[in-house]
PDB file of N, CA and C in Angstrom:
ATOM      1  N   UNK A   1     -33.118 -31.475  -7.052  1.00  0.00           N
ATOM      2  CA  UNK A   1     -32.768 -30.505  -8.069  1.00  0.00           C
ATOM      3  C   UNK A   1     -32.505 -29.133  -7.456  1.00  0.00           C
ATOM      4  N   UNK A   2     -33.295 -28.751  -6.696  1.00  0.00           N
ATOM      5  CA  UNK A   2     -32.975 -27.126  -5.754  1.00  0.00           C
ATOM      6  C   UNK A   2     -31.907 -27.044  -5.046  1.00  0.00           C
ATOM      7  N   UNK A   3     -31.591 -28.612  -4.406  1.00  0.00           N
ATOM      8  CA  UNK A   3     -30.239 -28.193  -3.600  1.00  0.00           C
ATOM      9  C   UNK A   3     -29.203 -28.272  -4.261  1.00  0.00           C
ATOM     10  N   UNK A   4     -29.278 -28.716  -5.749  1.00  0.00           N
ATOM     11  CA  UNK A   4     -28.181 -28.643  -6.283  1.00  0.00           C
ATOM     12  C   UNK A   4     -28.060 -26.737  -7.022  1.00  0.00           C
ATOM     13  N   UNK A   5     -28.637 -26.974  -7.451  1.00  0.00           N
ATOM     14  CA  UNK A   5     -29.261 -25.213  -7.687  1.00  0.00           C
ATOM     15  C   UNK A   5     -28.370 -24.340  -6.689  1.00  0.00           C
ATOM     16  N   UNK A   6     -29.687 -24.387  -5.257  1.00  0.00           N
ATOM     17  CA  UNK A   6     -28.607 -23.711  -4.588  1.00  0.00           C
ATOM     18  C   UNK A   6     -27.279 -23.963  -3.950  1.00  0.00           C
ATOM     19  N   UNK A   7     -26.680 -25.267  -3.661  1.00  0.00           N
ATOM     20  CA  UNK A   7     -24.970 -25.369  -3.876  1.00  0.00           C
ATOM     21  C   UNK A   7     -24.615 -24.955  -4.968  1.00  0.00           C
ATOM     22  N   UNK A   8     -25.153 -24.547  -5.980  1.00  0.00           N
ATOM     23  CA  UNK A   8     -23.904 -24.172  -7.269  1.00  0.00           C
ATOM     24  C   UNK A   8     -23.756 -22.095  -6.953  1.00  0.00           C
ATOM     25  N   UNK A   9     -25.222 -21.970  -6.723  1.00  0.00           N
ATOM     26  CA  UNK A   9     -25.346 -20.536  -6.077  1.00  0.00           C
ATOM     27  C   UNK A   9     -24.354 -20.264  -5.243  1.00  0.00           C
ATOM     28  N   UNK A  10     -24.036 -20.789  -4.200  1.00  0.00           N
ATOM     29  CA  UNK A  10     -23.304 -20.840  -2.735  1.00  0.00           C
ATOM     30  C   UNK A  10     -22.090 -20.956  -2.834  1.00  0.00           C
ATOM     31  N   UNK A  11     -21.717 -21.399  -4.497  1.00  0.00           N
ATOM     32  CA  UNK A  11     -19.795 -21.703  -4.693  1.00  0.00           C
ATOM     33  C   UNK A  11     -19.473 -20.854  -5.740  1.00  0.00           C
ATOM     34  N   UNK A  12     -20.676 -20.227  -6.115  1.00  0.00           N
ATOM     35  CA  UNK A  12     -20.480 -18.956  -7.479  1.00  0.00           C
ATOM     36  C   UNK A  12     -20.283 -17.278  -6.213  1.00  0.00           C
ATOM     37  N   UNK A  13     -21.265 -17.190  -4.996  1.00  0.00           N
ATOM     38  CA  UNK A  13     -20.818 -16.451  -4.260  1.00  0.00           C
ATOM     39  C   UNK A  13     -19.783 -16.767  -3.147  1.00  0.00           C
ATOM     40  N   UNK A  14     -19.627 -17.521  -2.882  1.00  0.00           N
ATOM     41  CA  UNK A  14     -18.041 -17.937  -2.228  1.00  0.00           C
ATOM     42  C   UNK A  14     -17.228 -17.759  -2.996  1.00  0.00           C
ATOM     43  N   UNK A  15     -16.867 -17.701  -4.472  1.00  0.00           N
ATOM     44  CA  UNK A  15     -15.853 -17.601  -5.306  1.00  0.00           C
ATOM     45  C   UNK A  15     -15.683 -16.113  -5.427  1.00  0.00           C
ATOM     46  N   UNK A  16     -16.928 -15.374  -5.845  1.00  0.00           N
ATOM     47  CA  UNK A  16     -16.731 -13.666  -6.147  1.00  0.00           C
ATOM     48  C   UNK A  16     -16.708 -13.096  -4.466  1.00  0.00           C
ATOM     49  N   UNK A  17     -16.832 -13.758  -3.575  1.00  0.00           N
ATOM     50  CA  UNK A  17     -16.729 -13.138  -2.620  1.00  0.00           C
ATOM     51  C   UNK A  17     -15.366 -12.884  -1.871  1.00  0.00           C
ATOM     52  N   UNK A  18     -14.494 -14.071  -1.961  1.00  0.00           N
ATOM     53  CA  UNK A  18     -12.962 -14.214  -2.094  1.00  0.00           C
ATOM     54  C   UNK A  18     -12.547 -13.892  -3.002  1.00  0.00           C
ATOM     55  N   UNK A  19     -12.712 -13.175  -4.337  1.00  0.00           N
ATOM     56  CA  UNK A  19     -12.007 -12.284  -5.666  1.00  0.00           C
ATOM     57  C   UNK A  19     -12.135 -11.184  -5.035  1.00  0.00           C
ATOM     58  N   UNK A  20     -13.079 -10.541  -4.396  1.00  0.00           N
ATOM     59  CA  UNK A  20     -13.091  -9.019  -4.032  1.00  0.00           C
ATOM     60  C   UNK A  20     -12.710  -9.084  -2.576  1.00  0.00           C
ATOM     61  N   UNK A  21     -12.475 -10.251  -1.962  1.00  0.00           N
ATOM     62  CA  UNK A  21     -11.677 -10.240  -0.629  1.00  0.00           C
ATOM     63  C   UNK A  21     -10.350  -9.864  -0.717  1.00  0.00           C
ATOM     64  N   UNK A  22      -9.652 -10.615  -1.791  1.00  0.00           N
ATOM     65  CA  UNK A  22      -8.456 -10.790  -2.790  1.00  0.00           C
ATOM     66  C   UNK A  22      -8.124  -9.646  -3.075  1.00  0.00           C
ATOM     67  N   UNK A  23      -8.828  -8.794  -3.555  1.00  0.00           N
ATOM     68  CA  UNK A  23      -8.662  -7.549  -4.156  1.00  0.00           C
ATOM     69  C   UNK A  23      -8.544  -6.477  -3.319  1.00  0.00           C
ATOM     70  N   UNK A  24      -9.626  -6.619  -2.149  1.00  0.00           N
ATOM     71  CA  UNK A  24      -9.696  -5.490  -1.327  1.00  0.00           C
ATOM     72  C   UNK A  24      -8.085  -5.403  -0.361  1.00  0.00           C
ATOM     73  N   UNK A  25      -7.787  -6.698  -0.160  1.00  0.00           N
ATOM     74  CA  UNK A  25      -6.209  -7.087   0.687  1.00  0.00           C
ATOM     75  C   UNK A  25      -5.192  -6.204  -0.443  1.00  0.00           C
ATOM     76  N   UNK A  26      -5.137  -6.715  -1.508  1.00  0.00           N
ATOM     77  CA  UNK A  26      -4.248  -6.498  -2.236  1.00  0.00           C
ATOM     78  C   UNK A  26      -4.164  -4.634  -2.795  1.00  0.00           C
ATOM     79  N   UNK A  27      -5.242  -4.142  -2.708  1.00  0.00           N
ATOM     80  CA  UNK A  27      -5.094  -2.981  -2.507  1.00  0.00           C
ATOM     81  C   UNK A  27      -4.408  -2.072  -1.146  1.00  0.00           C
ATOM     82  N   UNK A  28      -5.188  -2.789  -0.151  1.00  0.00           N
ATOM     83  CA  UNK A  28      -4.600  -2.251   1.446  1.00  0.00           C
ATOM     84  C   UNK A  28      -3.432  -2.358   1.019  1.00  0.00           C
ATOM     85  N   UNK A  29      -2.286  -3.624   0.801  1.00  0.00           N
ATOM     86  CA  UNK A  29      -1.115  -4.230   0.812  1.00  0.00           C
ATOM     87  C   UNK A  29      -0.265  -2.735  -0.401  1.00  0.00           C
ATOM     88  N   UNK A  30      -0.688  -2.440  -1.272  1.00  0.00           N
ATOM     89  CA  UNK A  30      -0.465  -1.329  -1.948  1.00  0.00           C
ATOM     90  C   UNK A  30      -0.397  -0.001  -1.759  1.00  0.00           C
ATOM     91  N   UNK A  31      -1.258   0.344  -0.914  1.00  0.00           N
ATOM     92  CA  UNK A  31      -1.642   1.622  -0.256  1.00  0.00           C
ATOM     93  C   UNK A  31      -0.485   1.758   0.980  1.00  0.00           C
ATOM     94  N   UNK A  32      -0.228   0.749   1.535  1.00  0.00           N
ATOM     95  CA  UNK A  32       1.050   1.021   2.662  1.00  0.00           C
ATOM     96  C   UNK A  32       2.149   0.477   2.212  1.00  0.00           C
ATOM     97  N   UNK A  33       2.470  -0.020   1.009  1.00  0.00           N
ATOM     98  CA  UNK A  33       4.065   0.287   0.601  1.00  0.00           C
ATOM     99  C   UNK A  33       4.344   1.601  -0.322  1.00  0.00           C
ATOM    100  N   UNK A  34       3.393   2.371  -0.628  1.00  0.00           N
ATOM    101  CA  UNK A  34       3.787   3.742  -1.173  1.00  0.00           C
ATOM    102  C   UNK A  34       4.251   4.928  -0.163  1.00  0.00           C
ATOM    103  N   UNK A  35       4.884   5.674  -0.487  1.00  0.00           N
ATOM    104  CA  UNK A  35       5.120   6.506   0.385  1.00  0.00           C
ATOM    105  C   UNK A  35       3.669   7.697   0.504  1.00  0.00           C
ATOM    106  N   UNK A  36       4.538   8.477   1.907  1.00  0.00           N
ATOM    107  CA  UNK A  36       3.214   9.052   2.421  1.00  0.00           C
ATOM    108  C   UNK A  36       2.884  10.246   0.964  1.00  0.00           C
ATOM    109  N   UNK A  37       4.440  11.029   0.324  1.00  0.00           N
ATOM    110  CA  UNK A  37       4.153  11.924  -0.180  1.00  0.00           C
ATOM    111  C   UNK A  37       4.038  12.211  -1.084  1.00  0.00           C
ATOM    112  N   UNK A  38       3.746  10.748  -1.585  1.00  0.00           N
ATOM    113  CA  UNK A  38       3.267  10.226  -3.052  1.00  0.00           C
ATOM    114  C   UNK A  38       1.943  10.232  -3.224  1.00  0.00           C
ATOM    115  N   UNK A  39       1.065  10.860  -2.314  1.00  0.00           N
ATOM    116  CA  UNK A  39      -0.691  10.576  -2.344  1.00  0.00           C
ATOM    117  C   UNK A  39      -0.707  12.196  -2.823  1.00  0.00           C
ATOM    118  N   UNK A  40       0.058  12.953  -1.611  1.00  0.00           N
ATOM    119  CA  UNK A  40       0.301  14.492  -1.781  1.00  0.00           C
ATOM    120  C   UNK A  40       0.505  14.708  -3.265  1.00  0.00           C
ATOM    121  N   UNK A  41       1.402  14.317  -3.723  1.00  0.00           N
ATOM    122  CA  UNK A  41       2.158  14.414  -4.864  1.00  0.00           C
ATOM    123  C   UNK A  41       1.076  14.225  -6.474  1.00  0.00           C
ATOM    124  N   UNK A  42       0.182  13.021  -6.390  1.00  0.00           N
ATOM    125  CA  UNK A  42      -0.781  12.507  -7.025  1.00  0.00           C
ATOM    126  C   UNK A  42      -1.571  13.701  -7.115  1.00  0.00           C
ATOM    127  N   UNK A  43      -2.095  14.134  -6.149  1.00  0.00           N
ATOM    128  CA  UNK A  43      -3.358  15.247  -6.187  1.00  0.00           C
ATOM    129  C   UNK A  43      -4.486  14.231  -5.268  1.00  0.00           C
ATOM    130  N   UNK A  44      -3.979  13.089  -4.537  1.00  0.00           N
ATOM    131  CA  UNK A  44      -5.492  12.203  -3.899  1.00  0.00           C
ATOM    132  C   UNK A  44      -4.862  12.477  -2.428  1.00  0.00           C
ATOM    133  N   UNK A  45      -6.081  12.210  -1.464  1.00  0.00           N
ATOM    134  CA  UNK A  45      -6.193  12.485  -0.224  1.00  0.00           C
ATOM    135  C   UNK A  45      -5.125  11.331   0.514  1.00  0.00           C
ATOM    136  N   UNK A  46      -5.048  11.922   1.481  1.00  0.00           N
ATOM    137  CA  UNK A  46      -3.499  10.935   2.255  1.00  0.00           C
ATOM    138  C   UNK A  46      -3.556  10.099   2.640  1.00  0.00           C
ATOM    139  N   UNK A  47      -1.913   9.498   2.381  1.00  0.00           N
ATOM    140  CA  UNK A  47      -1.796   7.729   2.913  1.00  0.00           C
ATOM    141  C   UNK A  47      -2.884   7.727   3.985  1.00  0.00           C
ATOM    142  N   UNK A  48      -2.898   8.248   5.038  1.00  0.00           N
ATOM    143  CA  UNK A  48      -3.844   7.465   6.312  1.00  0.00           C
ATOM    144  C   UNK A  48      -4.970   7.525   5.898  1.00  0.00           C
ATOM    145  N   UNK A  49      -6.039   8.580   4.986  1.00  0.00           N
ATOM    146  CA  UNK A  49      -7.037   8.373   4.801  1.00  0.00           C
ATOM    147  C   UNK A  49      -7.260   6.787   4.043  1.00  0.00           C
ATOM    148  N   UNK A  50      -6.669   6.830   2.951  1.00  0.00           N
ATOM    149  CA  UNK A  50      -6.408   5.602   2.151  1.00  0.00           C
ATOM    150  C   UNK A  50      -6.029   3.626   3.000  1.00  0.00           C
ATOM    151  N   UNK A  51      -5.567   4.198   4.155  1.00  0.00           N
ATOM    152  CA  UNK A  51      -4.953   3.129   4.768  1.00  0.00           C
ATOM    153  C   UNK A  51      -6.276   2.712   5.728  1.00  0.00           C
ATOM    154  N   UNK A  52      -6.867   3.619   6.534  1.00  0.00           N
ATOM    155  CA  UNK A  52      -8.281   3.255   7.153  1.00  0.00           C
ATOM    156  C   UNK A  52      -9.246   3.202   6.469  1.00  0.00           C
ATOM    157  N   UNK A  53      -9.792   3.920   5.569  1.00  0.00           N
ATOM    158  CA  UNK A  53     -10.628   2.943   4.013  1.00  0.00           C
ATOM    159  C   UNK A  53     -10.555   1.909   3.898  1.00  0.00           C
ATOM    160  N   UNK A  54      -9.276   1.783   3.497  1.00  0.00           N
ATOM    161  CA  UNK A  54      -9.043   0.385   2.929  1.00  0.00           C
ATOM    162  C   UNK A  54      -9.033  -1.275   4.000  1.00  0.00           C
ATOM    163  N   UNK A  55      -8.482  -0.690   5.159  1.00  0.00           N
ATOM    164  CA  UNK A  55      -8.265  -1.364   6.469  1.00  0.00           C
ATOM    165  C   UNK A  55      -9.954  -2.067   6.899  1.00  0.00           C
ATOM    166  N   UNK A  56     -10.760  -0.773   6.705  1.00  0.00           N
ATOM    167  CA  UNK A  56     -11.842  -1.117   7.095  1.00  0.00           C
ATOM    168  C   UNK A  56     -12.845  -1.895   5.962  1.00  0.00           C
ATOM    169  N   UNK A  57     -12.733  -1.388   4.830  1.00  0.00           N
ATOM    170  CA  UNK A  57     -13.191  -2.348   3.745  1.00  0.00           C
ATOM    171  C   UNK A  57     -12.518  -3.936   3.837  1.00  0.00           C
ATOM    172  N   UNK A  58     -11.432  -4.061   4.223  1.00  0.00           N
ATOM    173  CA  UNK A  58     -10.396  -5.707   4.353  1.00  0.00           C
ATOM    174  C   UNK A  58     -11.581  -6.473   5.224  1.00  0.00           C
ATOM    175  N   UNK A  59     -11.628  -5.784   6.877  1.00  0.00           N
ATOM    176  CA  UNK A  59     -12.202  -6.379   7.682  1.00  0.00           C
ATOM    177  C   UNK A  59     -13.767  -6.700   6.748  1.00  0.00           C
ATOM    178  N   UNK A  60     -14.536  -5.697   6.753  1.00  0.00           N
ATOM    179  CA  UNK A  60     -15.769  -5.467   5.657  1.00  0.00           C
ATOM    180  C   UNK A  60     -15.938  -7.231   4.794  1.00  0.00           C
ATOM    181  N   UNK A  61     -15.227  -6.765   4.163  1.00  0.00           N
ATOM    182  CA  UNK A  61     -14.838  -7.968   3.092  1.00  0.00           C
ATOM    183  C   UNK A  61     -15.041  -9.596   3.923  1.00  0.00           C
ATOM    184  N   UNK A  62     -13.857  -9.822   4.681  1.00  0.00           N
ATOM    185  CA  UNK A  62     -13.509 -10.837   5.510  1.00  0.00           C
ATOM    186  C   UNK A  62     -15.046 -11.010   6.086  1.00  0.00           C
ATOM    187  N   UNK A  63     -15.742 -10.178   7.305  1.00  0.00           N
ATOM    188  CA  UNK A  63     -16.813 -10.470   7.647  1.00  0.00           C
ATOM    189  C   UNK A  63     -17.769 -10.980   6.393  1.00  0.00           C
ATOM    190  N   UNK A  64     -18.261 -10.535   5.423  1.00  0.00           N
ATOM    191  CA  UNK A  64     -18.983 -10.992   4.356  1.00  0.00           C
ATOM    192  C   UNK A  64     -18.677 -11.926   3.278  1.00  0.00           C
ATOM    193  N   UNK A  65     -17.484 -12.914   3.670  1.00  0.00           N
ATOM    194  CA  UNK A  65     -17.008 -13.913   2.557  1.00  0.00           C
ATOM    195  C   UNK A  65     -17.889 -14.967   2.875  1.00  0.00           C
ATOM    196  N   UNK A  66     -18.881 -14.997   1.566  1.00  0.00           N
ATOM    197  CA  UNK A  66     -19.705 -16.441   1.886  1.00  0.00           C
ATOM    198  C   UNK A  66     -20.978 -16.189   1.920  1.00  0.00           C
ATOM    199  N   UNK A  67     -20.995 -15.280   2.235  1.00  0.00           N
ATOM    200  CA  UNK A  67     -22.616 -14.334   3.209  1.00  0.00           C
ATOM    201  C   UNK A  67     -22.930 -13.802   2.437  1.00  0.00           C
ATOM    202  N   UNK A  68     -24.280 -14.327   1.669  1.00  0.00           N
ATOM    203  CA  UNK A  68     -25.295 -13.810   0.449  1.00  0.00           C
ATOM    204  C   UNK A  68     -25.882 -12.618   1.148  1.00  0.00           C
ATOM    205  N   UNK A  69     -26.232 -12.931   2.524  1.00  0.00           N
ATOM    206  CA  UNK A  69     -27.255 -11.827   3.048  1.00  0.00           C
ATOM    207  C   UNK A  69     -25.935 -10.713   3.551  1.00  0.00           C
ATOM    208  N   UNK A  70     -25.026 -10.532   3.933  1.00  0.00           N
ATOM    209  CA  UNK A  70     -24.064  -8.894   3.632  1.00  0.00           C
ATOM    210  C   UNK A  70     -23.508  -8.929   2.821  1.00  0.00           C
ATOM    211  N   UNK A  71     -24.631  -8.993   1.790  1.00  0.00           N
ATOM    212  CA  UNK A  71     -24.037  -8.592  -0.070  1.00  0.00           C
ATOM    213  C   UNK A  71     -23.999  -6.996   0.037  1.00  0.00           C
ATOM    214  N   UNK A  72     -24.449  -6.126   0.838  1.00  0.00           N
ATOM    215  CA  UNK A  72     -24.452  -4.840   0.377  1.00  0.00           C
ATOM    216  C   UNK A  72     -22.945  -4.215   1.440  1.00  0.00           C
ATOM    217  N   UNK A  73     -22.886  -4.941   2.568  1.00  0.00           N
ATOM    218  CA  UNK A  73     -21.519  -4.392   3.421  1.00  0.00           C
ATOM    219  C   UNK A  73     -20.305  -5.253   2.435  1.00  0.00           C
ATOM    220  N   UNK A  74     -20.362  -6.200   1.906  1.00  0.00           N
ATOM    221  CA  UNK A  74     -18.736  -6.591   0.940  1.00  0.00           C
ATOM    222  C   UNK A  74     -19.177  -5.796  -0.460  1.00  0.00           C
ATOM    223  N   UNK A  75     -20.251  -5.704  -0.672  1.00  0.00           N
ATOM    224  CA  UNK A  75     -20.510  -4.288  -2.230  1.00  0.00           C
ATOM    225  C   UNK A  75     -19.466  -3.119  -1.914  1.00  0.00           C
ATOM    226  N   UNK A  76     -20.102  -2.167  -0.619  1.00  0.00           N
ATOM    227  CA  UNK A  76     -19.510  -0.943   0.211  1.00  0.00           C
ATOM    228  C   UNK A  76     -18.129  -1.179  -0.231  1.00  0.00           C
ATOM    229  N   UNK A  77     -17.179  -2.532   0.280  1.00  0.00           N
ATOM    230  CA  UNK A  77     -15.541  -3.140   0.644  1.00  0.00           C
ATOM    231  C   UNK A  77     -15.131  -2.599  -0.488  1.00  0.00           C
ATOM    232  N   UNK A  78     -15.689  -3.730  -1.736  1.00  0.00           N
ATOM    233  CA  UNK A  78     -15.628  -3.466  -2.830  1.00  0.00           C
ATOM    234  C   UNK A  78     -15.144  -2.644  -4.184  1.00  0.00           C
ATOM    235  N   UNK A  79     -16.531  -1.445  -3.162  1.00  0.00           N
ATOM    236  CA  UNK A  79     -16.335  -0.092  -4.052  1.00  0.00           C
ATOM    237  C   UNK A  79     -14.928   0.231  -3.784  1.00  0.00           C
ATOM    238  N   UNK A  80     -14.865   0.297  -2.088  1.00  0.00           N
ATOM    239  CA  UNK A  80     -13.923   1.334  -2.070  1.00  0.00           C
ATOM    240  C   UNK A  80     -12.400   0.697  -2.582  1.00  0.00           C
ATOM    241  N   UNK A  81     -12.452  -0.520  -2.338  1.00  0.00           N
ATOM    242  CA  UNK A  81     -10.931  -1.000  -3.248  1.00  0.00           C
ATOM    243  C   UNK A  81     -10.802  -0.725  -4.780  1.00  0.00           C
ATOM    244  N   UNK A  82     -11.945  -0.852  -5.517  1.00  0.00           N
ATOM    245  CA  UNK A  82     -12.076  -0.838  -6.259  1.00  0.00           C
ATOM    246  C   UNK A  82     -11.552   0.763  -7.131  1.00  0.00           C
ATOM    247  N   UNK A  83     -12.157   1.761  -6.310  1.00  0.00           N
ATOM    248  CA  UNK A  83     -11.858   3.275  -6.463  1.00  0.00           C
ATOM    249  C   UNK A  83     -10.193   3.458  -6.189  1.00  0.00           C
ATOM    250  N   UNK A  84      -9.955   2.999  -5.251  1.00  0.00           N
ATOM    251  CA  UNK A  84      -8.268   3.204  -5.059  1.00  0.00           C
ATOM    252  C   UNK A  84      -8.038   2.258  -6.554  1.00  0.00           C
ATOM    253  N   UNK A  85      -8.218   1.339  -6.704  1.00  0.00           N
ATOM    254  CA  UNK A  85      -6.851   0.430  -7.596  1.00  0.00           C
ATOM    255  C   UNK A  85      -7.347   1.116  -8.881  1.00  0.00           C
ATOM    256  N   UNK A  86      -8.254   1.730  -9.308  1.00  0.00           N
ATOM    257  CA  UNK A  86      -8.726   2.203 -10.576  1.00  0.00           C
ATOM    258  C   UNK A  86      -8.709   3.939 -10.648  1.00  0.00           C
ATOM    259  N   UNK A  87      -8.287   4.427  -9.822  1.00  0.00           N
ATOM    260  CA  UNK A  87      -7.788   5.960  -9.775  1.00  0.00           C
ATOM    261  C   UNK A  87      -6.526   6.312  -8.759  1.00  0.00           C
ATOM    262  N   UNK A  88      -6.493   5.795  -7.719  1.00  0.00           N
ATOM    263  CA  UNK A  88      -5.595   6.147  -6.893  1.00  0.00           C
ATOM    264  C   UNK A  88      -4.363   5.592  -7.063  1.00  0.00           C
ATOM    265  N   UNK A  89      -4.397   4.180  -7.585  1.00  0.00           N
ATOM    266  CA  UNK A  89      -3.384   3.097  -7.585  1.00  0.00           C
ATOM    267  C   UNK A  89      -2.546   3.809  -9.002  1.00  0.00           C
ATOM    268  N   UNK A  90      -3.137   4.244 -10.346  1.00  0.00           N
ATOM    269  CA  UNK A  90      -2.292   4.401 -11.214  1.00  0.00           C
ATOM    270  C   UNK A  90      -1.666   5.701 -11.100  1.00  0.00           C
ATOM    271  N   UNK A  91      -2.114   6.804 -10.533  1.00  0.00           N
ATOM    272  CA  UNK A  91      -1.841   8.100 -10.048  1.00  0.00           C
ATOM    273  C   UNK A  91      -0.150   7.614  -9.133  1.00  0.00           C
ATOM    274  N   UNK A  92      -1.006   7.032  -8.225  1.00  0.00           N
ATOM    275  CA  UNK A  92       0.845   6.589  -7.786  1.00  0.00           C
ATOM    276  C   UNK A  92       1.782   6.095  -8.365  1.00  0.00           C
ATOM    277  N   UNK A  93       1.623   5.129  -9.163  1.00  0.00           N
ATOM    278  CA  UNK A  93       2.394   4.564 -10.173  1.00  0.00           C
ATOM    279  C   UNK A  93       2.992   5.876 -11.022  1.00  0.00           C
ATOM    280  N   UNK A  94       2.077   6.703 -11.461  1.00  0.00           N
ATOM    281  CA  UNK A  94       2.995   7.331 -12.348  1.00  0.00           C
ATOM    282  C   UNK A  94       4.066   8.280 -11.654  1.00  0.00           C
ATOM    283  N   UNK A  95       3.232   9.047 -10.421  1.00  0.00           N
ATOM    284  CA  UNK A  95       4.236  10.269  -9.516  1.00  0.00           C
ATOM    285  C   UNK A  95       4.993   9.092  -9.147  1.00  0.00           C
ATOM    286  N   UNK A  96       5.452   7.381  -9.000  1.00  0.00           N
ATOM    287  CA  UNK A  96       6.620   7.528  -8.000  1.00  0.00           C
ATOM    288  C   UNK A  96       7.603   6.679  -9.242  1.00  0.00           C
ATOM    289  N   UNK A  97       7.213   6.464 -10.590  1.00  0.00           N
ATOM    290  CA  UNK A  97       7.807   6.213 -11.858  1.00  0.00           C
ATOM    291  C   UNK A  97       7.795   4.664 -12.117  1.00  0.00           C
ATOM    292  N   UNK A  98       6.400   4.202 -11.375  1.00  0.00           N
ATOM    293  CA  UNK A  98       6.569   2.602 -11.806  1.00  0.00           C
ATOM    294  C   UNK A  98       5.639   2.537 -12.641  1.00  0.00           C
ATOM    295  N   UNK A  99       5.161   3.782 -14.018  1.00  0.00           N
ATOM    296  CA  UNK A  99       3.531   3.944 -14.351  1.00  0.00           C
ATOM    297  C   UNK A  99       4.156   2.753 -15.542  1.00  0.00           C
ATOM    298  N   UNK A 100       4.869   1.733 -15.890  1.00  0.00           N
ATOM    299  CA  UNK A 100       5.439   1.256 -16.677  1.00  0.00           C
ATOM    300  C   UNK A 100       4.666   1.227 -18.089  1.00  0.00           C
ATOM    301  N   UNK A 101       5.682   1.715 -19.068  1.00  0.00           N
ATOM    302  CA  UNK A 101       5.474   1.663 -20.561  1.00  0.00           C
ATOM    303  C   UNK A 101       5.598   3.659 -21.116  1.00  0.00           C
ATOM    304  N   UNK A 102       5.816   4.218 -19.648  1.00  0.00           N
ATOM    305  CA  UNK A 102       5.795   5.668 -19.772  1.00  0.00           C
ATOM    306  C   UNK A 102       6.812   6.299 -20.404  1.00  0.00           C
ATOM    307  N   UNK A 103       7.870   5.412 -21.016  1.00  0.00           N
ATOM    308  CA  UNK A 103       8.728   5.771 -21.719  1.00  0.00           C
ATOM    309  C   UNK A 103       8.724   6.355 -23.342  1.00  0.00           C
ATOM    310  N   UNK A 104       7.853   5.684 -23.943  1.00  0.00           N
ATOM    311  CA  UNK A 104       7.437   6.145 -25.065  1.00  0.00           C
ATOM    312  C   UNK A 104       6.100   6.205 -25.461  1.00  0.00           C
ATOM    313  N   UNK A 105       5.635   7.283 -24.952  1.00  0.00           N
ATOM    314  CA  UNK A 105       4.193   7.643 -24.586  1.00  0.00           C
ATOM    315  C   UNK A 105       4.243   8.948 -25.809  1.00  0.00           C
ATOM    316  N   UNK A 106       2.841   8.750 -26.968  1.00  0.00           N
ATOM    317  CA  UNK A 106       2.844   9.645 -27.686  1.00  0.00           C
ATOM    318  C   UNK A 106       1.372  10.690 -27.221  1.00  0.00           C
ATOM    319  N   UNK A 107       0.864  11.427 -27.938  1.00  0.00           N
ATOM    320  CA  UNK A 107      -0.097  12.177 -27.753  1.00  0.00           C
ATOM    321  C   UNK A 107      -1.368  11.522 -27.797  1.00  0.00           C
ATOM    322  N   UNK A 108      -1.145  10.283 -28.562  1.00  0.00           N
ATOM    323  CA  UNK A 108      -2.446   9.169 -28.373  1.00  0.00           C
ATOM    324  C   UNK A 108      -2.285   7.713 -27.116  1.00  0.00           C
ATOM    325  N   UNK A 109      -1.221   7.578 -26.453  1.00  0.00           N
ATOM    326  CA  UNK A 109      -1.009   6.368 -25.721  1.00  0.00           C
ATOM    327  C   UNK A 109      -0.012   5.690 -26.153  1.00  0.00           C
ATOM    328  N   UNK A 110       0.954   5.155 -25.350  1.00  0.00           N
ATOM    329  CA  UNK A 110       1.777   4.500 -25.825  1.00  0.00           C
ATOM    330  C   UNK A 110       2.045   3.883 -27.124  1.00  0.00           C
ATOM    331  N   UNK A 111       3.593   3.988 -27.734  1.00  0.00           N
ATOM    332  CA  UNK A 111       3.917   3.805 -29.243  1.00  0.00           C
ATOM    333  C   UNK A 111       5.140   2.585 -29.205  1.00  0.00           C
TER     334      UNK A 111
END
């Protein structure tokens, strides 16, 4: 009964551990097809800061896929993808005009 227990444990953190692996890539992958003077432009700190963050959270990530015990170094990965795709990521979208639906935007949110 325990080892089934813990195999179901072991494929519930192998699964969220490759979603925020997933995520942390897919942010990097975002952060270097924007231009540099679109971070400027946003009001957030620059492509390279953003690109070694993120670079280093990827690796971060990768080392801790699987690994219950560096739950707190893929947490760290995490955050920081997490902070770009949820402040940094839509900031770019809107300065470089892909914020899509910005066309008929009223004083309450899109109409």
């Amino acid at each position: 009964m325990f080892s089934a227990l813990g195999s179901a444990q072991g494929i519930v953190i192998l699964l969220l551990s490759l979603a925020a692996f997933a995520a942390e890539v897919f942010a990097l992958v975002d952060a270097v097809r924007h231009r540099p003077d679109a971070f400027v432009a946003a009001g957030k700190r620059t492509k390279q800061f953003w690109s070694i963050i993120l670079g280093v959270a990827v690796l971060l990530g990768f080392v801790s896929v699987g690994r219950s015990l560096l739950f707190s170094i893929g947490l760290i990965a995490v955050v920081a993808a997490g902070i770009y795709l949820a402040d940094v990521r839509p900031a770019l979208r809107q300065v470089s005009g892909r914020g899509g639906g910005s066309q008929h935007m009223g004083p309450y949110g899109p109409w």
